[in-house]
N, C-alpha and C. Protein backbone atom coordinates (compact mmCIF):
# COMPACT_ATOMS: atom_id res chain seq x y z
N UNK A 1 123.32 39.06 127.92
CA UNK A 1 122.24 39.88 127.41
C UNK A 1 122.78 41.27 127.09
N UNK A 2 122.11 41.95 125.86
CA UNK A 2 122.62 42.89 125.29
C UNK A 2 122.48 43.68 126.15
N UNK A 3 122.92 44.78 126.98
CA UNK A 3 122.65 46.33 128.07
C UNK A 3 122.18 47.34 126.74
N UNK A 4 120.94 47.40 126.82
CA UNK A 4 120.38 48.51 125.45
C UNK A 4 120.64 49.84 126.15
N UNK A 5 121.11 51.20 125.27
CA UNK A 5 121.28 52.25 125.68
C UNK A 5 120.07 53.21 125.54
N UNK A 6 119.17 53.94 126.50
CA UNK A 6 118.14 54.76 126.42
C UNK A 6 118.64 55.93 126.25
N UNK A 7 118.25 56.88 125.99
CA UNK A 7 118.72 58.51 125.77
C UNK A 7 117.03 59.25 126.36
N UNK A 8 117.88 59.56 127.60
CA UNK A 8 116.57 59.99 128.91
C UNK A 8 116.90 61.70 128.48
N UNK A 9 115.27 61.99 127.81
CA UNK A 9 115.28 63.39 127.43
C UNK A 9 115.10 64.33 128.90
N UNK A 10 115.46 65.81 128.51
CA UNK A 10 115.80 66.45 130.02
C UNK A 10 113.96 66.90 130.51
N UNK A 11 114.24 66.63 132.04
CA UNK A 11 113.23 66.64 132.48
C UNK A 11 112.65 68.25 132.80
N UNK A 12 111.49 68.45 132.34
CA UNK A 12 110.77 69.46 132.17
C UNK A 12 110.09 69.91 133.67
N UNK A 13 109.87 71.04 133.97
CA UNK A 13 109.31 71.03 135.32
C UNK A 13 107.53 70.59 135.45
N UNK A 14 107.60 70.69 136.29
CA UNK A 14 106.61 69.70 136.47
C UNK A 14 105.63 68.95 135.92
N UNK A 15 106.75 67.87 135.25
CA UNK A 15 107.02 66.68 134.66
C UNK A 15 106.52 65.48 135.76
N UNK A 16 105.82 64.36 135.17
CA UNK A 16 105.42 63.33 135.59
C UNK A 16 105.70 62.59 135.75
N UNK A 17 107.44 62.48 135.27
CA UNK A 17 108.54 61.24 134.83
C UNK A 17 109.17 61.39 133.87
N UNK A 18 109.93 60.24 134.15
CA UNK A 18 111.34 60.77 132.84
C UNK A 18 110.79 60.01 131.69
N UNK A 19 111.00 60.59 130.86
CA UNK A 19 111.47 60.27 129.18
C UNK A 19 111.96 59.57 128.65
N UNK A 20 112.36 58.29 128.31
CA UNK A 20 113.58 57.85 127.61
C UNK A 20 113.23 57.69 126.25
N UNK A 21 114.55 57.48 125.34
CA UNK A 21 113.87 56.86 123.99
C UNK A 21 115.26 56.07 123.67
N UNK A 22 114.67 54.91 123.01
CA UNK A 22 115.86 54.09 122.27
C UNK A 22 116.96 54.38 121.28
N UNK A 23 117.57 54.75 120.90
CA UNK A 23 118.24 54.32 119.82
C UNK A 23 117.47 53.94 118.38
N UNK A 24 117.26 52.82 118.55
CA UNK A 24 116.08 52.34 117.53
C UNK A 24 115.11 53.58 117.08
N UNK A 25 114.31 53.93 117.92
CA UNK A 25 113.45 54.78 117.45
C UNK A 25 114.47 56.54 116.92
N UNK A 26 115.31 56.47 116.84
CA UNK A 26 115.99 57.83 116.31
C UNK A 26 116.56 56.87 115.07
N UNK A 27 116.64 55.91 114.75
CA UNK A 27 117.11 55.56 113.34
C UNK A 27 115.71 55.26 112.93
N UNK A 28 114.55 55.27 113.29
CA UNK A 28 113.41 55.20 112.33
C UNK A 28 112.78 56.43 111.88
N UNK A 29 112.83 57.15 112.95
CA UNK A 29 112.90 58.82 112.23
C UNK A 29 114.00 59.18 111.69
N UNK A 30 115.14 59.04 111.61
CA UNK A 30 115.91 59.36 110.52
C UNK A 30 115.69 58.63 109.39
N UNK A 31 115.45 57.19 109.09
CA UNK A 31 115.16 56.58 108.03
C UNK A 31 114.08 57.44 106.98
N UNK A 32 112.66 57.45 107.94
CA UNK A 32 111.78 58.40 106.90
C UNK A 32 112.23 59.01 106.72
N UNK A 33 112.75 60.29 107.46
CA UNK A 33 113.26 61.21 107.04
C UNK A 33 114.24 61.25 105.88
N UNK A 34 114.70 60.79 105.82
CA UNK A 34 115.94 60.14 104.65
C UNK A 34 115.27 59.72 103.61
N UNK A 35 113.77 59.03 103.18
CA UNK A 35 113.29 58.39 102.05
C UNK A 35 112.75 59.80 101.58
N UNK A 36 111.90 60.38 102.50
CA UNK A 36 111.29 61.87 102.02
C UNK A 36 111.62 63.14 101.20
N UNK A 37 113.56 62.19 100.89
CA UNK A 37 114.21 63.38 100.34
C UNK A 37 114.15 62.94 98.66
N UNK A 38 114.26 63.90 97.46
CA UNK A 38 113.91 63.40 96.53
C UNK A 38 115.44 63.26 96.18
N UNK A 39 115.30 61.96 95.59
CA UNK A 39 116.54 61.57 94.84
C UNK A 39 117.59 60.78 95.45
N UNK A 40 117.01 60.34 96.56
CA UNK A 40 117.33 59.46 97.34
C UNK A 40 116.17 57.75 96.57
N UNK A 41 117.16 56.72 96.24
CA UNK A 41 116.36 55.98 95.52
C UNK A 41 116.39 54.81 96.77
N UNK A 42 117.25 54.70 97.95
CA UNK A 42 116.86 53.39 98.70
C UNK A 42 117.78 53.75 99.66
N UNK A 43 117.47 53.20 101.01
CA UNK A 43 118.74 53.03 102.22
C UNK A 43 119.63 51.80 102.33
N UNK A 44 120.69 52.10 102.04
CA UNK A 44 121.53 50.90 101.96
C UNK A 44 121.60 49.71 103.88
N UNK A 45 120.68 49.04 103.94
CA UNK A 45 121.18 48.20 105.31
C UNK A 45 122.58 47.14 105.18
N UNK A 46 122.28 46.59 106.44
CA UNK A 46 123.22 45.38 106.24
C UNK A 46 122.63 44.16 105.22
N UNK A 47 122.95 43.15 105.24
CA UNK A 47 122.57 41.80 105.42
C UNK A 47 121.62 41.00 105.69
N UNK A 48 121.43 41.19 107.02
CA UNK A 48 119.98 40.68 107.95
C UNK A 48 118.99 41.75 107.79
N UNK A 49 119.02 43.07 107.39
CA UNK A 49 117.77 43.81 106.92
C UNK A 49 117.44 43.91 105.78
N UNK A 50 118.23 43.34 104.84
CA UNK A 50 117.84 43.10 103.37
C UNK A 50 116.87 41.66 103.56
N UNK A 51 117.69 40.56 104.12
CA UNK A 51 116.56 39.77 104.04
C UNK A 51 115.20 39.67 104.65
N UNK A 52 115.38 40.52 105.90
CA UNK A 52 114.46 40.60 107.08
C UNK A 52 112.93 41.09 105.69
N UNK A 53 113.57 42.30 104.92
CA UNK A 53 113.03 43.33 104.28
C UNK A 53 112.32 42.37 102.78
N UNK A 54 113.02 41.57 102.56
CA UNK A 54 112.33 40.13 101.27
C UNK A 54 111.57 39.11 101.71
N UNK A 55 111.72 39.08 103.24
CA UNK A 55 110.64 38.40 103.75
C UNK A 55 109.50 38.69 104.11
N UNK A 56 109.43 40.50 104.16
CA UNK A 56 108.27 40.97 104.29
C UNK A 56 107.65 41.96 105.37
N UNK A 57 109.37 42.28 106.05
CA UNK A 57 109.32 42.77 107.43
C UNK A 57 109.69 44.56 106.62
N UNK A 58 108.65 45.21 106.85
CA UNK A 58 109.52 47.05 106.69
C UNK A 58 110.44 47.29 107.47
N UNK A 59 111.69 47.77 107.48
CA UNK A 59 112.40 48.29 108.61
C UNK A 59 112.75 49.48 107.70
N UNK A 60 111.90 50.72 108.65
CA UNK A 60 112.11 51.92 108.74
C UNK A 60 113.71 52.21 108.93
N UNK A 61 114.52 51.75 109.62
CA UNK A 61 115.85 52.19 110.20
C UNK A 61 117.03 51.71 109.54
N UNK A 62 116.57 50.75 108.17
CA UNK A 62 117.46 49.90 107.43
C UNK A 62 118.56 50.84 106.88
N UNK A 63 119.59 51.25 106.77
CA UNK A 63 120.60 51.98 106.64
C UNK A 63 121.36 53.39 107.25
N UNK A 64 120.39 53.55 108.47
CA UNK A 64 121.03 54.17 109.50
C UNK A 64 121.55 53.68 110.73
N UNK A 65 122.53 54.26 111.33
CA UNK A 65 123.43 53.79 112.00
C UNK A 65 123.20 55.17 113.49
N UNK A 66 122.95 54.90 114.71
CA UNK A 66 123.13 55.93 115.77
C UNK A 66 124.16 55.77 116.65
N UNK A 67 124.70 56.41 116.75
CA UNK A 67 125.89 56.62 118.08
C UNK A 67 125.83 57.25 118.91
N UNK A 68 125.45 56.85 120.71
CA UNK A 68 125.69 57.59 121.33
C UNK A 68 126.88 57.76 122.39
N UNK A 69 127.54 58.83 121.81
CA UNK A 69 128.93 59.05 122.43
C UNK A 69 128.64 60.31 123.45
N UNK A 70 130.18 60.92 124.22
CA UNK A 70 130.14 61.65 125.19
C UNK A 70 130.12 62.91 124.65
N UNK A 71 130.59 62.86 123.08
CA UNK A 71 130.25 64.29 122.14
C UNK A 71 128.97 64.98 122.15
N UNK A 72 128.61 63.63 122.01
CA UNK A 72 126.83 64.04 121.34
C UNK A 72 126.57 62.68 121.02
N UNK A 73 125.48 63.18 119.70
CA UNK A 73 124.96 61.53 118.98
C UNK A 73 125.43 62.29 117.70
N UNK A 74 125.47 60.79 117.03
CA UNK A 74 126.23 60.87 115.78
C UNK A 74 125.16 59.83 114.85
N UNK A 75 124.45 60.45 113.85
CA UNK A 75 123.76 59.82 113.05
C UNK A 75 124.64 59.59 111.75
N UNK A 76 124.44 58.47 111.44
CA UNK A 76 125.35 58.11 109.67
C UNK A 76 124.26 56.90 109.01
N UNK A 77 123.81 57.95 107.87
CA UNK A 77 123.19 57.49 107.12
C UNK A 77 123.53 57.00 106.00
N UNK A 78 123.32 55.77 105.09
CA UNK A 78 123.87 55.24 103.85
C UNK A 78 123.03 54.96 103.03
N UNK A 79 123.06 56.22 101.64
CA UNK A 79 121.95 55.46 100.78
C UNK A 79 122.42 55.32 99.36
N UNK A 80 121.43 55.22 98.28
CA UNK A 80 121.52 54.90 97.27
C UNK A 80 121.13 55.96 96.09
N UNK A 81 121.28 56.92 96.04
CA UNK A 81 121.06 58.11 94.69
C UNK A 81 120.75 57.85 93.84
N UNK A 82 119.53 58.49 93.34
CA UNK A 82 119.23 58.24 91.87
C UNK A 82 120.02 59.12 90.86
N UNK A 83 119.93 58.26 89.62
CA UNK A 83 121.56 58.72 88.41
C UNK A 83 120.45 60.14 88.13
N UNK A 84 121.51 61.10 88.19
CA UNK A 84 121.23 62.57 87.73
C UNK A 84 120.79 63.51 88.68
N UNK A 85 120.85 63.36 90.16
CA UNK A 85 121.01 63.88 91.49
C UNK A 85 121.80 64.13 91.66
N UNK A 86 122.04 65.99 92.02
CA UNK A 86 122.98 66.45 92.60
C UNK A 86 123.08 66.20 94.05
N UNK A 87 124.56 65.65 94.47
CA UNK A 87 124.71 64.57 95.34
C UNK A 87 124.90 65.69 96.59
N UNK A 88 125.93 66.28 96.54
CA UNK A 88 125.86 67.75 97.58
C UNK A 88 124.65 68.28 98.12
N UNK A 89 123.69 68.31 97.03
CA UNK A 89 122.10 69.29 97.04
C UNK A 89 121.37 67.76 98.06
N UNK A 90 121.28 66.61 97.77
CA UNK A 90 120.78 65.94 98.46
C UNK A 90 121.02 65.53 99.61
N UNK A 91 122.42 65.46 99.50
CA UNK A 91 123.08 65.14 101.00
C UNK A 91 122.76 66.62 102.06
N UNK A 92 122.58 67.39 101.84
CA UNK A 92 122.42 68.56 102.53
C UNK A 92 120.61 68.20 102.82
N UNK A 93 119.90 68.41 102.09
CA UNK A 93 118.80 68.51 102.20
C UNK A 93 117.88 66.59 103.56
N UNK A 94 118.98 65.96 103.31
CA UNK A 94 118.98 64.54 104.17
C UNK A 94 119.13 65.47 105.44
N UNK A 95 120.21 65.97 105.42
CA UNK A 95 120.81 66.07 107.14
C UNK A 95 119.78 67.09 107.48
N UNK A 96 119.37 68.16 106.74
CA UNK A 96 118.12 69.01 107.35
C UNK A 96 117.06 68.63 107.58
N UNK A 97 116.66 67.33 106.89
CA UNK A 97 115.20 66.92 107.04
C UNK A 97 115.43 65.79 108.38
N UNK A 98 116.55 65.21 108.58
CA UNK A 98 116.67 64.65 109.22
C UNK A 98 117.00 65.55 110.50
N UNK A 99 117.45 66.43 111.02
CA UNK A 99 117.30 67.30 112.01
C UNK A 99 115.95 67.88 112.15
N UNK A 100 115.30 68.51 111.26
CA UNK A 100 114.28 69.04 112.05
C UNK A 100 113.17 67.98 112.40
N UNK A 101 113.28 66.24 111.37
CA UNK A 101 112.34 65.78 112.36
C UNK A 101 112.42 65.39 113.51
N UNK A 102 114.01 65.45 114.04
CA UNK A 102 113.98 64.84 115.05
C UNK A 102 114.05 65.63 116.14
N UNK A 103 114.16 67.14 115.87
CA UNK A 103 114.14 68.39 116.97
C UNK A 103 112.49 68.41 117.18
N UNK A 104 111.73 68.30 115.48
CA UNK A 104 110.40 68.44 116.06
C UNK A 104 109.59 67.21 116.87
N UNK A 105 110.41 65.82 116.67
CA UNK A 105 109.41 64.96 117.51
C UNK A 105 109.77 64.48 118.58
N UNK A 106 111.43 64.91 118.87
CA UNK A 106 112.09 64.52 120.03
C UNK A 106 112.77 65.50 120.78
N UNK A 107 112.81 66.81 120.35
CA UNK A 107 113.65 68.01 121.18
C UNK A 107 115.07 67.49 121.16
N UNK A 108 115.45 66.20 120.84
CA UNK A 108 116.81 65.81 120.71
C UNK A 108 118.02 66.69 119.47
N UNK A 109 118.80 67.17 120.08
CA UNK A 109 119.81 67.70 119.10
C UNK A 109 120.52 67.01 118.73
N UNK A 110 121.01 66.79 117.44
CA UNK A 110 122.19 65.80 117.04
C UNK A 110 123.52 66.09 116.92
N UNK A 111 124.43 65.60 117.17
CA UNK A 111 126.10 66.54 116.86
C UNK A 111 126.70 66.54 115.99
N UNK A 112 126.17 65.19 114.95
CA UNK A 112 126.79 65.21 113.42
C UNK A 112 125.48 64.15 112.77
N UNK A 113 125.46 64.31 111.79
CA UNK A 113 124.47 64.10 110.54
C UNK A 113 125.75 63.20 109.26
N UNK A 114 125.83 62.35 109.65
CA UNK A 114 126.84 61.90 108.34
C UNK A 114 126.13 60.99 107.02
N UNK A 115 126.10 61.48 105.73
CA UNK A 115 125.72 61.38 104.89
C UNK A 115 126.52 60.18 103.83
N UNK A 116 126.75 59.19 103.65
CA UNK A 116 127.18 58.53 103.15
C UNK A 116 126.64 57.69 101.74
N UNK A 117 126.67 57.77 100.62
CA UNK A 117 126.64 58.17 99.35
C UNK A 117 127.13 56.22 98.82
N UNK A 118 126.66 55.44 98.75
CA UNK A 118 127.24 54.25 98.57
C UNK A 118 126.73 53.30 97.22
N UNK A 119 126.15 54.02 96.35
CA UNK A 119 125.78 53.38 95.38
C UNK A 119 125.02 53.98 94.74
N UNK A 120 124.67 54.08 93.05
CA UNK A 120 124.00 54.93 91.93
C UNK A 120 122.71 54.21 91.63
N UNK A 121 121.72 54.47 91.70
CA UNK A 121 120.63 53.41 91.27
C UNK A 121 120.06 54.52 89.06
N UNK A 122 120.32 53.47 88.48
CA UNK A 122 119.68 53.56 87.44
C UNK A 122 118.24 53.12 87.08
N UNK A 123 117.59 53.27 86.83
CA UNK A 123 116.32 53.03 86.07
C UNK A 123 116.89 51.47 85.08
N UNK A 124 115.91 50.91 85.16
CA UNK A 124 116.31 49.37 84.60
C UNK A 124 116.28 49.55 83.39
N UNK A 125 117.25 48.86 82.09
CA UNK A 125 117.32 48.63 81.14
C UNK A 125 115.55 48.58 80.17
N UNK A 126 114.82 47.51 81.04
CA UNK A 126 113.56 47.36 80.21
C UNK A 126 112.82 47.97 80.02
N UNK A 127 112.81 49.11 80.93
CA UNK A 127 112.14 50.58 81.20
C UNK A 127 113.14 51.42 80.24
N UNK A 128 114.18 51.85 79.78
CA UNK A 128 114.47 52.00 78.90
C UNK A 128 114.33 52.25 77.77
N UNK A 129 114.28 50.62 77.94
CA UNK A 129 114.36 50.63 75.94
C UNK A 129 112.96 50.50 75.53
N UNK A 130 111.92 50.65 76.64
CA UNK A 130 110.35 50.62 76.39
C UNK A 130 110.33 52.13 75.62
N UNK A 131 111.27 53.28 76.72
CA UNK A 131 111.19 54.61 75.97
C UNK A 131 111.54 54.73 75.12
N UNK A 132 112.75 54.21 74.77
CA UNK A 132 113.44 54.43 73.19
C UNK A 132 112.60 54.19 72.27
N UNK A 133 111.96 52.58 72.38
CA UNK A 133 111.50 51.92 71.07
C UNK A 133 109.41 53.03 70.98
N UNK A 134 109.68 54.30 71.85
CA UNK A 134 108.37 54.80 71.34
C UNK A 134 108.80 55.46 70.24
N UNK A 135 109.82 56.34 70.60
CA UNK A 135 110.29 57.38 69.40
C UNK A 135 110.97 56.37 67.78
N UNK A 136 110.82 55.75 67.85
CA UNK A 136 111.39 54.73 66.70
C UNK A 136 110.04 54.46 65.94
């Protein structure tokens, strides 16, 4: 059986109990966080969340990845850019939106934000040439 890793937030004084939160749930707030950015056209997952995702299942967390190491945590996100997005301007604006939601809903600090850039999404051909053939 898998040993799942919790990340037990620091205990506040007089506090009622500890805190924990999954893993899981810091790649689903990073996920929104990540769609919310403009020009971001999709999160790249694996395999089993593409199909999970055609069968009908949402997964919020589909192309983020969390690490928790002795550094810190290490978020790495992978998405898909829409053609004519400045890729710098977006990738920056990911890792900020993705920090402050997770300072504002978890007090959790992150130690790196990695932005990973893995594919161009175009606008489909048929959509296209629907525009062209107005001006004609």
């Amino acid at each position: 059986m898998e040993d799942h890793q919790l990340l037990e937030l620091d205990e506040q004084k007089g506090g009622l109990g500890k805190v924990e939160i999954s893993p899981e749930v810091i790649e689903v707030i990073a996920g929104i966080a990540t769609q919310e950015v403009e020009g971001v056209a999709a999160l790249r997952g694996n395999f089993a969340a593409d199909v999970a995702e055609r069968l009908g299942r949402k997964n919020h967390g589909k192309g983020v990845k969390v690490e928790l190491t002795e550094e810190g945590i290490i978020v790495d996100v992978s998405i898909i850019i829409s053609y004519g997005a400045a890729v710098p301007e977006v990738a920056k604006l990911i890792q900020l939106n993705i920090q402050q939601a997770l300072e504002t809903m978890t007090a959790i600090r992150l130690n790196q934000i990695n932005v990973h850039v893995v594919g161009v999404y175009f606008e489909s051909p048929e959509a296209q040439n629907s525009v062209d053939n107005d001006y004609e």
